[in-house]
N, C-alpha and C. Protein backbone atom coordinates (compact mmCIF):
# COMPACT_ATOMS: atom_id res chain seq x y z
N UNK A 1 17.97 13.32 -45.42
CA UNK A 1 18.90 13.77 -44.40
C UNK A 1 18.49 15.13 -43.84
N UNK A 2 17.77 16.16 -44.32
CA UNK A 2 17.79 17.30 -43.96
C UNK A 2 16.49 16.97 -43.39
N UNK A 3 15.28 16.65 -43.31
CA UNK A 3 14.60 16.37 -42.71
C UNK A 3 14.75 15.83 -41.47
N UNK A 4 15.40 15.22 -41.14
CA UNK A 4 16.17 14.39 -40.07
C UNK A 4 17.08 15.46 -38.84
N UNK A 5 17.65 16.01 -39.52
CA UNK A 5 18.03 17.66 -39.10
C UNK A 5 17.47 18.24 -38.63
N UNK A 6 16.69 18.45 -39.51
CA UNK A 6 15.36 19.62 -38.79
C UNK A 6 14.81 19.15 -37.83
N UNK A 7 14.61 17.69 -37.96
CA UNK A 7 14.18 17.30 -36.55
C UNK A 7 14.75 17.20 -35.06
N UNK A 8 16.11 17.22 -35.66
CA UNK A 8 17.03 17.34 -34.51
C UNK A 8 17.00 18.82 -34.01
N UNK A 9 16.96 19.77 -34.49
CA UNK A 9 16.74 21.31 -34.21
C UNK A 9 15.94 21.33 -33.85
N UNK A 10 14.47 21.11 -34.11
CA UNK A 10 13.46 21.31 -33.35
C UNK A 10 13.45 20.76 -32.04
N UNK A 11 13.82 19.68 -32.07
CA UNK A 11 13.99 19.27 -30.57
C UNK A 11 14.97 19.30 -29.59
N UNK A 12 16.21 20.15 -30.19
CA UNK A 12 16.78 20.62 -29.25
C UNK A 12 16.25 22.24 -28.99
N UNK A 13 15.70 23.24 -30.09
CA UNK A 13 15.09 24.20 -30.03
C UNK A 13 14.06 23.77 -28.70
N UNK A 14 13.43 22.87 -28.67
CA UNK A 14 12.55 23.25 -27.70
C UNK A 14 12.56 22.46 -26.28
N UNK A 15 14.03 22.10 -26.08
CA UNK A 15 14.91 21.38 -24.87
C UNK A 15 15.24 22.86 -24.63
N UNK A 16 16.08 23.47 -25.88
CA UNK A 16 16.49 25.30 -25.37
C UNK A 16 15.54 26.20 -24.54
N UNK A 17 13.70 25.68 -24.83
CA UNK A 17 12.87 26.70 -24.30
C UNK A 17 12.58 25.86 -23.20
N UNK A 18 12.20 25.01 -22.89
CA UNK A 18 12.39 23.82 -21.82
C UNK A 18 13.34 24.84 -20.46
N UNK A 19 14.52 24.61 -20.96
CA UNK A 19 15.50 25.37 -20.02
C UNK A 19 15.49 26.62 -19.85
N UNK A 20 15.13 27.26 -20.43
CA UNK A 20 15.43 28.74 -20.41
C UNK A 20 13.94 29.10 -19.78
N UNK A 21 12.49 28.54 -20.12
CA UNK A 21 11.71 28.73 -19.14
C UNK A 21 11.88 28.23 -17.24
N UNK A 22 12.18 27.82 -17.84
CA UNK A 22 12.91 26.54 -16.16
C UNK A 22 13.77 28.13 -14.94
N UNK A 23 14.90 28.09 -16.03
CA UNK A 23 15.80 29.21 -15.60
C UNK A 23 15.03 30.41 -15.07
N UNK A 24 13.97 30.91 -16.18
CA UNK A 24 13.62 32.30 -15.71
C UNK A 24 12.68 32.38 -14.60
N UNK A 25 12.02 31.31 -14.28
CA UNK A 25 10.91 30.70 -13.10
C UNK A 25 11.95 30.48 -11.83
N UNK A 26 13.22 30.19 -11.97
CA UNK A 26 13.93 30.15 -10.90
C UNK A 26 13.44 28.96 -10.22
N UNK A 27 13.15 27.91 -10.45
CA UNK A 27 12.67 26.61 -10.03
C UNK A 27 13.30 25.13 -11.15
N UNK A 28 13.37 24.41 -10.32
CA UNK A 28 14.10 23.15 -11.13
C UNK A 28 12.92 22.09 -11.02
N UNK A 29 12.54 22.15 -12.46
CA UNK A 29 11.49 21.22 -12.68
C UNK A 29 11.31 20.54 -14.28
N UNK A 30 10.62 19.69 -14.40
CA UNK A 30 10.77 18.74 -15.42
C UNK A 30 9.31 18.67 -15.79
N UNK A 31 8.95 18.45 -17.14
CA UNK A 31 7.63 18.42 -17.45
C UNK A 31 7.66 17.02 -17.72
N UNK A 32 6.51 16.28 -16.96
CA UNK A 32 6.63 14.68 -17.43
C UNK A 32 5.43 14.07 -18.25
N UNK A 33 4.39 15.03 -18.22
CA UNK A 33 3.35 14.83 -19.65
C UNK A 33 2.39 16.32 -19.62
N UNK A 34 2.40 16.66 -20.37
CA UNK A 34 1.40 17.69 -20.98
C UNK A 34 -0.16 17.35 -21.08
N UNK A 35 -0.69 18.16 -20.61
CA UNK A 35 -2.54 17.87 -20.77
C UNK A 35 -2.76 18.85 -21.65
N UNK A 36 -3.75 18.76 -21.95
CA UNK A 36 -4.88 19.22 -23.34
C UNK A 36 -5.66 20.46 -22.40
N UNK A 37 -5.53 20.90 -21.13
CA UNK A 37 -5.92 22.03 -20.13
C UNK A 37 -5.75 23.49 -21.05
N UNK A 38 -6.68 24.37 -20.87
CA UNK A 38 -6.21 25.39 -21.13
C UNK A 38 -5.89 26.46 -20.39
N UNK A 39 -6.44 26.76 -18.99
CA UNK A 39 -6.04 27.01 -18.06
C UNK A 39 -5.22 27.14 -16.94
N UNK A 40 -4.30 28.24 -16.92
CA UNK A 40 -3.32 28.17 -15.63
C UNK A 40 -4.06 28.85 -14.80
N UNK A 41 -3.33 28.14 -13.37
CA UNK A 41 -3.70 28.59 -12.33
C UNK A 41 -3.81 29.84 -11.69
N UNK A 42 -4.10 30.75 -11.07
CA UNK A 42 -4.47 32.15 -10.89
C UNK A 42 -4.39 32.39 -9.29
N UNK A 43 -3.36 33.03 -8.70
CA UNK A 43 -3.91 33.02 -7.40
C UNK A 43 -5.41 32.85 -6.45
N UNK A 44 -4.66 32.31 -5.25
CA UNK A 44 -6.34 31.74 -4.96
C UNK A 44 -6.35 30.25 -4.95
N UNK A 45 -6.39 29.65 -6.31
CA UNK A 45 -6.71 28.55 -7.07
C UNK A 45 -6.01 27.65 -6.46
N UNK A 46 -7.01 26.73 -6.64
CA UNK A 46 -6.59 25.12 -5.85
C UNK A 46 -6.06 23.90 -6.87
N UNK A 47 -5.47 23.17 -6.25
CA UNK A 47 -5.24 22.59 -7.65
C UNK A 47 -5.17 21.06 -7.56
N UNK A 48 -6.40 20.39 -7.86
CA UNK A 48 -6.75 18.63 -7.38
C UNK A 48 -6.12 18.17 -8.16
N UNK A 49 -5.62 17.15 -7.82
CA UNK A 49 -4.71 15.88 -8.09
C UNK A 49 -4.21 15.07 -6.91
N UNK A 50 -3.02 14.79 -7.41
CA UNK A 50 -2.56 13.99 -6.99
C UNK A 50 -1.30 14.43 -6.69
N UNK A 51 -0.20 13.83 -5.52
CA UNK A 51 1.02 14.68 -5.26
C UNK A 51 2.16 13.59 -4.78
N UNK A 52 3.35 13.41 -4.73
CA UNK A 52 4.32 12.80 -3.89
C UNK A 52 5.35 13.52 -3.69
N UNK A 53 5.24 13.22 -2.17
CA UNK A 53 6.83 14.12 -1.99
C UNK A 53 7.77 13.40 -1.61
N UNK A 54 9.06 12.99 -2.40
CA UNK A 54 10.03 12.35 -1.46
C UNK A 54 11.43 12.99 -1.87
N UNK A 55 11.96 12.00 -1.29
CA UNK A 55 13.74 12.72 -1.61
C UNK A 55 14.27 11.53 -1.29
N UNK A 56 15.13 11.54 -2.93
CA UNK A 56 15.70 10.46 -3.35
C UNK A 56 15.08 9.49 -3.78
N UNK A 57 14.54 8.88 -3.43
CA UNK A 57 13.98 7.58 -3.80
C UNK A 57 12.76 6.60 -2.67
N UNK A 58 13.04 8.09 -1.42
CA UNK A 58 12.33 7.78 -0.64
C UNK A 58 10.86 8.26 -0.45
N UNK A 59 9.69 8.07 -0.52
CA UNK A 59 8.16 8.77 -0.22
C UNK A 59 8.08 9.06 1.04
N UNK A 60 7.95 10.57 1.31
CA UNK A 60 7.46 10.96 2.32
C UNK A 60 6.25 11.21 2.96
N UNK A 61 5.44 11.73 1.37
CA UNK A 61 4.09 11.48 1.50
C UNK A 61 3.10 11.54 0.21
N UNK A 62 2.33 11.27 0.18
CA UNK A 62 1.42 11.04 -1.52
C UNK A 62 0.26 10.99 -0.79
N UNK A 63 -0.85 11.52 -1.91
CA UNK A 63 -2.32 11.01 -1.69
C UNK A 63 -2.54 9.89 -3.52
N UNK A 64 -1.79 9.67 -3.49
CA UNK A 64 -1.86 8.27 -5.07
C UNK A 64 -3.09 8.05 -4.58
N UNK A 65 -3.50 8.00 -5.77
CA UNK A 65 -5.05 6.90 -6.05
C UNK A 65 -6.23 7.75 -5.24
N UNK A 66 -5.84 8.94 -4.22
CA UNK A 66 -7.18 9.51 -3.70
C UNK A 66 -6.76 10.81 -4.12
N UNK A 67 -7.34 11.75 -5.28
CA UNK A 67 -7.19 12.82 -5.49
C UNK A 67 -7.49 13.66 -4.63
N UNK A 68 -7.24 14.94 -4.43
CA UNK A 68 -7.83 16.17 -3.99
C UNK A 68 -6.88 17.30 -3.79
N UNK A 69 -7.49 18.19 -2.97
CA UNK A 69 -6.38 19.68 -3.12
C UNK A 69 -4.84 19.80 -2.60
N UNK A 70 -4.27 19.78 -3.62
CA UNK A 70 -2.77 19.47 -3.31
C UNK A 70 -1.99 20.77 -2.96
N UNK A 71 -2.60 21.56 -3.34
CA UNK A 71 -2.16 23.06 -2.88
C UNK A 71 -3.04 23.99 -3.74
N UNK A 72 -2.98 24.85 -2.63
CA UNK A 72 -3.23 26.75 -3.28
C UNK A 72 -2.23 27.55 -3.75
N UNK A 73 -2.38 28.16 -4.45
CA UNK A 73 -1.63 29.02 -5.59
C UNK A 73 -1.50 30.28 -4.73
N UNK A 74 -0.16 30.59 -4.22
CA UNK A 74 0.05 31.69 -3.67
C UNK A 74 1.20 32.36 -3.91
N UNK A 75 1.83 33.06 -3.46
CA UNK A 75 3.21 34.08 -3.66
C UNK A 75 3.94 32.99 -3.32
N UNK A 76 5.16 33.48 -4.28
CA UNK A 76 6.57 32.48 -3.92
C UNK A 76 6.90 33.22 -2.58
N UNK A 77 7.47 32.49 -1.39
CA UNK A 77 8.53 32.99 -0.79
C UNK A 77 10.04 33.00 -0.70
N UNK A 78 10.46 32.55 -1.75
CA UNK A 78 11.65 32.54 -2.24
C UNK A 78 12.01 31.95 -3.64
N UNK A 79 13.39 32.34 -3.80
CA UNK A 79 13.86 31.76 -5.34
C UNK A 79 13.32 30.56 -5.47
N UNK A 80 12.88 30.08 -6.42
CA UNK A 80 12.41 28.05 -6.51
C UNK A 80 11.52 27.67 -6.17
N UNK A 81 11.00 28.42 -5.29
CA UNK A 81 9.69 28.17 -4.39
C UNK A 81 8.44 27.19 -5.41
N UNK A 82 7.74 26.53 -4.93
CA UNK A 82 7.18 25.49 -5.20
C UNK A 82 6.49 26.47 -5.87
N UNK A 83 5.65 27.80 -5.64
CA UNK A 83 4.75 28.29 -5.88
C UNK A 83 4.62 28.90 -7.30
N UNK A 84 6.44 28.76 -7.29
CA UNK A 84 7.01 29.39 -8.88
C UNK A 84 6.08 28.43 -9.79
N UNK A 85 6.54 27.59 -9.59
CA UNK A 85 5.96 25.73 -10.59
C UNK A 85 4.86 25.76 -11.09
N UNK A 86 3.89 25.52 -9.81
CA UNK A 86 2.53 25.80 -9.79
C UNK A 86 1.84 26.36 -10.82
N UNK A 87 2.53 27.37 -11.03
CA UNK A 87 1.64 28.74 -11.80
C UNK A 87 1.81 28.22 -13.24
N UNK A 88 3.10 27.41 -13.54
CA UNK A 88 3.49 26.97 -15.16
C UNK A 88 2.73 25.80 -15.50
N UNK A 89 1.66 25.15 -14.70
CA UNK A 89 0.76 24.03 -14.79
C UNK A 89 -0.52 24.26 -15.67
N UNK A 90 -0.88 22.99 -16.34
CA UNK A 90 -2.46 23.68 -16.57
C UNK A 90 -3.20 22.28 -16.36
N UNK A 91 -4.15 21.87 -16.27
CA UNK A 91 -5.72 20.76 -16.08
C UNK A 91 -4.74 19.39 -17.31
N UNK A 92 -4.12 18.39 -16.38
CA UNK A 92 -3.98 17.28 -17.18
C UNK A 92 -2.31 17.59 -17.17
N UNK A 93 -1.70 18.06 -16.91
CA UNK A 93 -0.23 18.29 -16.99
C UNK A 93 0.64 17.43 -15.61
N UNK A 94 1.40 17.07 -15.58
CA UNK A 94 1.83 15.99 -14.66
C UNK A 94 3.41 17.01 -14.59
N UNK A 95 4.04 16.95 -13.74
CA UNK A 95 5.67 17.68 -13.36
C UNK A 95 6.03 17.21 -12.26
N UNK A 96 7.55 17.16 -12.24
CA UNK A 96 8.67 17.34 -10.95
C UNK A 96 8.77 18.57 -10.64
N UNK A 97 9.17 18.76 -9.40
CA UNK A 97 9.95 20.13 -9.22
C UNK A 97 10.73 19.84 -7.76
N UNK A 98 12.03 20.29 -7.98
CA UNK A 98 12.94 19.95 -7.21
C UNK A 98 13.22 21.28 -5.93
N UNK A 99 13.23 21.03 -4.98
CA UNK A 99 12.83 22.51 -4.48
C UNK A 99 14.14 22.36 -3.15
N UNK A 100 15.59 22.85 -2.79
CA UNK A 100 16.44 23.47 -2.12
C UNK A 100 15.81 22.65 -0.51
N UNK A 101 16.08 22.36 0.10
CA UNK A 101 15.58 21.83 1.39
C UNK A 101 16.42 23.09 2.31
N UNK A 102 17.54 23.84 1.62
CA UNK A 102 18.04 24.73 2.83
C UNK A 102 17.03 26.02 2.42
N UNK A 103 16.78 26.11 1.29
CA UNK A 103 15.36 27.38 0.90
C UNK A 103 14.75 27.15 1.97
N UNK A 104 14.15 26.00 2.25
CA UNK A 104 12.42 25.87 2.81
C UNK A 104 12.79 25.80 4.49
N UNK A 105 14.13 25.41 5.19
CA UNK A 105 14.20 25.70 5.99
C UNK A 105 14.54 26.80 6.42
N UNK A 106 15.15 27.79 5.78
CA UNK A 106 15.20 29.33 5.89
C UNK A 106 14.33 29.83 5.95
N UNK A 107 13.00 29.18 5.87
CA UNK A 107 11.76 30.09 5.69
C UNK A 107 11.21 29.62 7.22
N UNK A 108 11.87 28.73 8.15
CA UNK A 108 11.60 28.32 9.31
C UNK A 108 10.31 27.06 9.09
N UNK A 109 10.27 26.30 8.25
CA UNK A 109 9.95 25.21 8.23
C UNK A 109 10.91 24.41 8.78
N UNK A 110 9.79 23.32 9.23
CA UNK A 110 10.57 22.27 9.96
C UNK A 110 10.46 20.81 9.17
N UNK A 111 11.45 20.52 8.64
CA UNK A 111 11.66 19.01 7.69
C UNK A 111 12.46 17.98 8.71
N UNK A 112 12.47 16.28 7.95
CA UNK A 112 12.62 15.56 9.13
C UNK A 112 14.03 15.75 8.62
N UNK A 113 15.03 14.99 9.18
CA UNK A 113 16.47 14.91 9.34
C UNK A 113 16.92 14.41 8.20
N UNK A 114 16.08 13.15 7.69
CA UNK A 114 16.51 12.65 6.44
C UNK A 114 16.72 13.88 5.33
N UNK A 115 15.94 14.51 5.19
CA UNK A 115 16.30 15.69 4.31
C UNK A 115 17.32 16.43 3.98
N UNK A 116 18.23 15.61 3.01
CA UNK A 116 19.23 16.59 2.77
C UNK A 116 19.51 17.86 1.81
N UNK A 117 19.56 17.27 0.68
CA UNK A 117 19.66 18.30 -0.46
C UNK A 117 18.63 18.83 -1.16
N UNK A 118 17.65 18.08 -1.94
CA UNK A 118 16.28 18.48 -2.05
C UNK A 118 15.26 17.38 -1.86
N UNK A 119 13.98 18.49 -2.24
CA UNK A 119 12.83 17.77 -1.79
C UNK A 119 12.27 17.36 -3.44
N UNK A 120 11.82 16.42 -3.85
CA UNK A 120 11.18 16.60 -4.67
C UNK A 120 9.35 15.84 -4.86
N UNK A 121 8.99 16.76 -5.51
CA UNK A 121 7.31 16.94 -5.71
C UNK A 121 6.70 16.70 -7.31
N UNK A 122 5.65 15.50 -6.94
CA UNK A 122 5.36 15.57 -8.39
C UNK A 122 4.23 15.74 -7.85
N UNK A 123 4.00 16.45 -9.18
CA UNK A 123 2.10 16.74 -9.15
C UNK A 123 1.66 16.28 -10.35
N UNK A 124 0.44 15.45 -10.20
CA UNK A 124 -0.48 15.36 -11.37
C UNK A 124 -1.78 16.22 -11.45
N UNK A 125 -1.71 17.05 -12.38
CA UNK A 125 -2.88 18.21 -11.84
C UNK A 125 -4.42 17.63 -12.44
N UNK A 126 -5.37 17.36 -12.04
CA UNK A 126 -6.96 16.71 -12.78
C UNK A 126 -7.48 17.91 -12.74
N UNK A 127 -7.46 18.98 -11.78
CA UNK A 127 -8.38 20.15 -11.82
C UNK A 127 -7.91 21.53 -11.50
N UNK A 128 -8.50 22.45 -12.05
CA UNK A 128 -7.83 23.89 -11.36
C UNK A 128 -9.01 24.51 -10.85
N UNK A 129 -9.56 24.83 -9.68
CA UNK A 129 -10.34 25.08 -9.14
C UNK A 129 -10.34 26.93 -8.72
N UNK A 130 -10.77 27.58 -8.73
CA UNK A 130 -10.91 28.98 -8.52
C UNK A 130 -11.82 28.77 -7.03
């Protein structure tokens, strides 16, 4: 029984760091597999994979099945900002991140109409490129 316990603590212990890293990044995102990478990304840095963006249930856009540079690693421009995310990635790590659609239009981006509440982005990262 106490073994069993402990296992339950540990894994809510590290649902606790889960969230509380989440929180202090100021971005809403989900880790959906971990890579063996040792490297985070560094401003500058490009980062190949693979990407989809939709909202809700809908695809807005993906490069599935044709990898390449899904973004550069730059300054957040606001709370949540995609750019927050980015940086918590390393080579082989796969994530959501849910990103404010009224954020990104405050920044004077232009999204289509369907866009209501958020956008969300998965990335599968294969490379971190400098």
């Amino acid at each position: 029984m106490k073994r069993y316990n402990s296992k339950i603590a540990g894994g809510l212990m590290s649902l606790a760091a889960m969230v509380l890293l989440a929180a202090c990044n100021h971005v809403d995102y989900k880790m959906l597999k971990r890579g063996d990478g040792k490297f985070k990304p560094q401003m500058g840095d490009y980062i190949i994979g693979e990407m989809w963006i939709a909202v809700g249930d809908s695809v807005l856009m993906t490069n599935a099945g044709k990898p390449g540079p899904v973004i550069q690693v730059g300054e957040p421009e606001f709370r949540g900002d995609l750019q927050e995310g980015v940086r918590l990635l390393h080579e082989g790590d796969s994530a959501r991140f849910n990103i404010k659609a009224d954020s990104i239009r405050a920044r004077g981006m232009q999204l289509p109409d369907i866009v209501k509440g958020t956008l969300s982005y998965i990335i599968k990262v294969q490379q971190i490129v400098p």
